[in-house]
C-alpha atoms as a PDB file:
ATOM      1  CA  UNK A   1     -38.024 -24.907 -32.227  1.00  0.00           C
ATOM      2  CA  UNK A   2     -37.261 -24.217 -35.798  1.00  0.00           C
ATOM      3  CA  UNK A   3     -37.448 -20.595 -35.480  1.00  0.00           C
ATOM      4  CA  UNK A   4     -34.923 -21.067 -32.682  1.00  0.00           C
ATOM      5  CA  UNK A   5     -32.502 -23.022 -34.929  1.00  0.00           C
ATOM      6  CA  UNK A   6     -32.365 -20.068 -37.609  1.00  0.00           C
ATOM      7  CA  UNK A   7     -32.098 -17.685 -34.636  1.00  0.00           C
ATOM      8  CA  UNK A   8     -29.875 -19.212 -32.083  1.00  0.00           C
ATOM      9  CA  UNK A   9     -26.427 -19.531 -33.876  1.00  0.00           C
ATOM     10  CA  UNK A  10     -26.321 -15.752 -35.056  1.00  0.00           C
ATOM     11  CA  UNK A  11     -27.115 -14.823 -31.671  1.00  0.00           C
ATOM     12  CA  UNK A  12     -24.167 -16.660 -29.924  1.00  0.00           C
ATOM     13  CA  UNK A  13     -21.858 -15.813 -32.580  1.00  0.00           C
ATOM     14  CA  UNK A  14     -23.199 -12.531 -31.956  1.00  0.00           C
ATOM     15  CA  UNK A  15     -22.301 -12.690 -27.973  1.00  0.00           C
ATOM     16  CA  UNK A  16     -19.092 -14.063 -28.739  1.00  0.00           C
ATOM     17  CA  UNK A  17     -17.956 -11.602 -30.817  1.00  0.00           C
ATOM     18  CA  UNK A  18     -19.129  -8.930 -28.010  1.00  0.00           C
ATOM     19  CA  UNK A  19     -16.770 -10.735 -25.587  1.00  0.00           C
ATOM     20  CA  UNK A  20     -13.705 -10.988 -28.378  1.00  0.00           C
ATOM     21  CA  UNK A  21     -14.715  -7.513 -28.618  1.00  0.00           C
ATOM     22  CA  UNK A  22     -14.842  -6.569 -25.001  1.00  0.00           C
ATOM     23  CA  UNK A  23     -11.405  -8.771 -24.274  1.00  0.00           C
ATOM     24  CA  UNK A  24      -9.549  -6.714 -27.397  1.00  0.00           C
ATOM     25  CA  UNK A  25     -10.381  -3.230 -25.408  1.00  0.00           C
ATOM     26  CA  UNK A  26      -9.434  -4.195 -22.556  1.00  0.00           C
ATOM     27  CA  UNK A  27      -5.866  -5.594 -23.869  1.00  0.00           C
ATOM     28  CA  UNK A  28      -5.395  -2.355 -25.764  1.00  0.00           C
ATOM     29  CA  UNK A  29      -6.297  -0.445 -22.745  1.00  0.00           C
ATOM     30  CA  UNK A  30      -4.012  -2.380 -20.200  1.00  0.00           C
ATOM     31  CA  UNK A  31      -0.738  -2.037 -22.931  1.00  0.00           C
ATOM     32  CA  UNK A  32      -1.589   1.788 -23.005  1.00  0.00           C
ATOM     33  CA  UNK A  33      -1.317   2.030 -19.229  1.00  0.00           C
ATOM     34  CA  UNK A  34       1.757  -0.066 -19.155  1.00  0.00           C
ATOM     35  CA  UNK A  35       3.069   2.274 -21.653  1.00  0.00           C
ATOM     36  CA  UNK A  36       2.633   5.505 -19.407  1.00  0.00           C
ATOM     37  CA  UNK A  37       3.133   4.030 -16.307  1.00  0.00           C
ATOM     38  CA  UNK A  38       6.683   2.957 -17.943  1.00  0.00           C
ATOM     39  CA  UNK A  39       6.576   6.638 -19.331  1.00  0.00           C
ATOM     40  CA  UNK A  40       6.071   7.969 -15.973  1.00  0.00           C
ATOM     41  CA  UNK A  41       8.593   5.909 -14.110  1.00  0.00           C
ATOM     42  CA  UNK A  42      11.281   7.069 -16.934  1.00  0.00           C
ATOM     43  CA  UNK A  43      10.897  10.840 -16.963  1.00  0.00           C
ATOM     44  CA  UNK A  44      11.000  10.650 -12.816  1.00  0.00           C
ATOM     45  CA  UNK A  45      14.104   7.652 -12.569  1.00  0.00           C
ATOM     46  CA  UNK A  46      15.719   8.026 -15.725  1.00  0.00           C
ATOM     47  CA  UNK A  47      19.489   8.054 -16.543  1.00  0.00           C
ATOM     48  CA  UNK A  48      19.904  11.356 -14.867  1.00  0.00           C
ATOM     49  CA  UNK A  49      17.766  11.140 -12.235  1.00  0.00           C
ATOM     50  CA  UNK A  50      18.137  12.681  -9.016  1.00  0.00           C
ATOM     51  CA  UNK A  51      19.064  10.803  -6.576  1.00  0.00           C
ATOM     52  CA  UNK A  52      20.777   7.995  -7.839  1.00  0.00           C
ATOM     53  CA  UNK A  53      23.009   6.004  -5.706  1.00  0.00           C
ATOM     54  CA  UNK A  54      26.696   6.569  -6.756  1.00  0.00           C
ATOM     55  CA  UNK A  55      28.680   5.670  -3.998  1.00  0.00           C
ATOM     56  CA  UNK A  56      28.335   4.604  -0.314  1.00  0.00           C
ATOM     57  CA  UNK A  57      24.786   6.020   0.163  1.00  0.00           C
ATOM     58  CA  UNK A  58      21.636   4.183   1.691  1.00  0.00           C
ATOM     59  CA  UNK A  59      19.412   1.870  -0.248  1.00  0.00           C
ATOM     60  CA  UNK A  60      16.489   3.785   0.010  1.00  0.00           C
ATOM     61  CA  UNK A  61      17.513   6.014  -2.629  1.00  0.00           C
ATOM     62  CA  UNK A  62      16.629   4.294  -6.229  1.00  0.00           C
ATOM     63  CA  UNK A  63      19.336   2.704  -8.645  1.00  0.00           C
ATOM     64  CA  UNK A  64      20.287   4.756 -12.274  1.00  0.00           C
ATOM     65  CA  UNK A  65      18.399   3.340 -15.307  1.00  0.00           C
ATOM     66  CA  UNK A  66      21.118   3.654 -17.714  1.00  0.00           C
ATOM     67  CA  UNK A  67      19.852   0.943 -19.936  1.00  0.00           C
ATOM     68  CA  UNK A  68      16.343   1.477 -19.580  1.00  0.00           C
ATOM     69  CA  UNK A  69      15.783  -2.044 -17.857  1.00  0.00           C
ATOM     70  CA  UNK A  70      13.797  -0.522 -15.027  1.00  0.00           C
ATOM     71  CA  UNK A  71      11.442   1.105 -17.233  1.00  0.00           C
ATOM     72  CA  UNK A  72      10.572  -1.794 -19.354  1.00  0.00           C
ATOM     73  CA  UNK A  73      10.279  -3.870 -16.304  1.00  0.00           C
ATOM     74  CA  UNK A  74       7.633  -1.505 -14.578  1.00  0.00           C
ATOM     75  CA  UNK A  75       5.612  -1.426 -18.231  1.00  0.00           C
ATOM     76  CA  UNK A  76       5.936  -5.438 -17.637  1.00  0.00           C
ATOM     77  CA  UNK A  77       4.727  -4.877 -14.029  1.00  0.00           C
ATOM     78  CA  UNK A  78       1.931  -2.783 -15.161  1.00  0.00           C
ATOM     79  CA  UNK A  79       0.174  -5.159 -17.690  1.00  0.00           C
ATOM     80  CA  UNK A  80      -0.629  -6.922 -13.989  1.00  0.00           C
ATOM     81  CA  UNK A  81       0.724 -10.080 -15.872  1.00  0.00           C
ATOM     82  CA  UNK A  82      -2.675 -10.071 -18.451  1.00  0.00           C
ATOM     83  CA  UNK A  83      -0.358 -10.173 -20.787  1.00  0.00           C
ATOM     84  CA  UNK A  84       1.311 -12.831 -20.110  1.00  0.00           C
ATOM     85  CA  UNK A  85       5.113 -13.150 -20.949  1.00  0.00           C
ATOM     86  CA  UNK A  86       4.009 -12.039 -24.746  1.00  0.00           C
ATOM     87  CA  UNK A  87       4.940  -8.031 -24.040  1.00  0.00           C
ATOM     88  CA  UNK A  88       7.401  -6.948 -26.387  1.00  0.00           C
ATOM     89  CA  UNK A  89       9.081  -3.624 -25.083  1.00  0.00           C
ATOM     90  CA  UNK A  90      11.816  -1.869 -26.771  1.00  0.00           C
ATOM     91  CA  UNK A  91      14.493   0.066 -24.730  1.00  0.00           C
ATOM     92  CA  UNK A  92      12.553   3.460 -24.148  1.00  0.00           C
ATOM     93  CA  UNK A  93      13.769   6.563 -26.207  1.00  0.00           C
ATOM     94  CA  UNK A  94      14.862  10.202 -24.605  1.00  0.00           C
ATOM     95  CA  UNK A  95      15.152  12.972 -27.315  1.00  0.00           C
ATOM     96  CA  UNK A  96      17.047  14.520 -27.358  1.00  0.00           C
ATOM     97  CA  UNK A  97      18.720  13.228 -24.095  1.00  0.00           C
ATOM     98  CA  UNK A  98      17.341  12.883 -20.595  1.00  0.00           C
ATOM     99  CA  UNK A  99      17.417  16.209 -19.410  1.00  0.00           C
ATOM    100  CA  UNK A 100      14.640  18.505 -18.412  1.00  0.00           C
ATOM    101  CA  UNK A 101      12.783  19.518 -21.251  1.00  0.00           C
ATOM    102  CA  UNK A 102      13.408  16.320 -23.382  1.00  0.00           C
ATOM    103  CA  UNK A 103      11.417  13.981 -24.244  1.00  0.00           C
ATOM    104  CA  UNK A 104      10.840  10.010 -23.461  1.00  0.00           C
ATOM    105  CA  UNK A 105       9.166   7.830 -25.837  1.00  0.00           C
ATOM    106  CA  UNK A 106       8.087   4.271 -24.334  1.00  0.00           C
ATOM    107  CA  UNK A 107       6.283   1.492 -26.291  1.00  0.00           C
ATOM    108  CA  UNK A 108       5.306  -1.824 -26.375  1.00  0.00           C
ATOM    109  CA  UNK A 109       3.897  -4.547 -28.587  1.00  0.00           C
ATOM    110  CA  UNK A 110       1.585  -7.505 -27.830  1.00  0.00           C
ATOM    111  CA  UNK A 111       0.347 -10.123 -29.950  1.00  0.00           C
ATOM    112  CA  UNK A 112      -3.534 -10.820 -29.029  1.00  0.00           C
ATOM    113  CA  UNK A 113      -5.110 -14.106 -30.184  1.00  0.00           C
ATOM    114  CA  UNK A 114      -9.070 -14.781 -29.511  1.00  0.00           C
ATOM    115  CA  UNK A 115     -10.245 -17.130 -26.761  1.00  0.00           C
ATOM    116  CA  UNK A 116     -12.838 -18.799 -29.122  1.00  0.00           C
ATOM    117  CA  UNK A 117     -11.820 -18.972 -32.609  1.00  0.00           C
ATOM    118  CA  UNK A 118     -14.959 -19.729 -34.260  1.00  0.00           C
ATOM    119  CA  UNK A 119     -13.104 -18.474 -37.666  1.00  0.00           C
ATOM    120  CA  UNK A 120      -9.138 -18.735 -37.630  1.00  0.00           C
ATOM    121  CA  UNK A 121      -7.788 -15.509 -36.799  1.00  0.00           C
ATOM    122  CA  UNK A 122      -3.838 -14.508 -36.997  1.00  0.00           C
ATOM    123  CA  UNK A 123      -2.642 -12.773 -34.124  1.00  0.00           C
ATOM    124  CA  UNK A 124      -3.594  -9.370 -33.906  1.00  0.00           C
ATOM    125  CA  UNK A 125      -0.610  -7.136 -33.450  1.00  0.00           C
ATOM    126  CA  UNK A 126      -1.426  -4.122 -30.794  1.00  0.00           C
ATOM    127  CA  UNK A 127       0.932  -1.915 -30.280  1.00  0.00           C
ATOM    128  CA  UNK A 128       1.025   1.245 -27.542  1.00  0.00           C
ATOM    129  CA  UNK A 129       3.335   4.311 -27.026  1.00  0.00           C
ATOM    130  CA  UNK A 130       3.568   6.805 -24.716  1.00  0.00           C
ATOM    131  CA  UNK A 131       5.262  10.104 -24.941  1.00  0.00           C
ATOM    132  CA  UNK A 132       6.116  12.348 -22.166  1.00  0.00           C
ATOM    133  CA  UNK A 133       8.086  15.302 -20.724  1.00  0.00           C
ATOM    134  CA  UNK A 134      11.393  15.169 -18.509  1.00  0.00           C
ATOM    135  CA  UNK A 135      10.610  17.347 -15.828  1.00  0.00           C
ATOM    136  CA  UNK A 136      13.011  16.816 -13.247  1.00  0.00           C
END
């Protein structure tokens, strides 16, 4: 019994901080494929894209993202809502416009917080960015 006193609070604080651990990967890991799914949906339905309705045309054919709106709503979309409402995403950046060749830069930010805070932790900022090329 007394051995098991000594023993048994390192080894759940031990546990816990495998799950904190486990929980933080998996975050970073789910912003990261927000950010290239959002990355992906930009360099295909970007400002330019083909295919953009501009007229009387039929709605199957998807909107312009002249804003970047769309894109930071499908790295929203991707998170699977994990993440809550606590996604920060800027407005994605082409370079050096949105033509073929160029580049698109999408990012976001999230704020993760531990589930058991045995210690009081600030938030832990973690941030992701994708780059990719515009290739059509």
């Amino acid at each position: 019994m007394v051995e098991f006193a000594l023993v048994a609070p390192l080894f759940f604080l031990l546990l816990l901080g495998i799950i904190e651990g486990g929980r933080f990967i998996f975050y970073y890991e789910l912003l990261n494929h927000a950010t290239r799914e959002g990355a992906r949906y930009a360099i295909v339905h970007g400002s330019n894209a083909l295919g953009c309705k501009s007229g009387p045309m039929p709605d199957s054919r998807p909107p312009c993202d002249l804003t970047g709106e769309l894109v930071k709503q499908r790295v929203r979309d991707s998170a699977f809502g994990a993440l809550g409402t606590g996604v920060v995403v800027p407005n994605p950046v082409w370079q050096p416009n949105n033509e073929r060749g160029s580049t698109v830069t999408v990012s976001a930010t999230y704020a993760y917080s531990v589930l058991i805070p045995l210690v009081p932790f600030p938030p832990i900022t973690v941030d992701a960015e994708s780059t990719l090329v515009v290739n059509n």
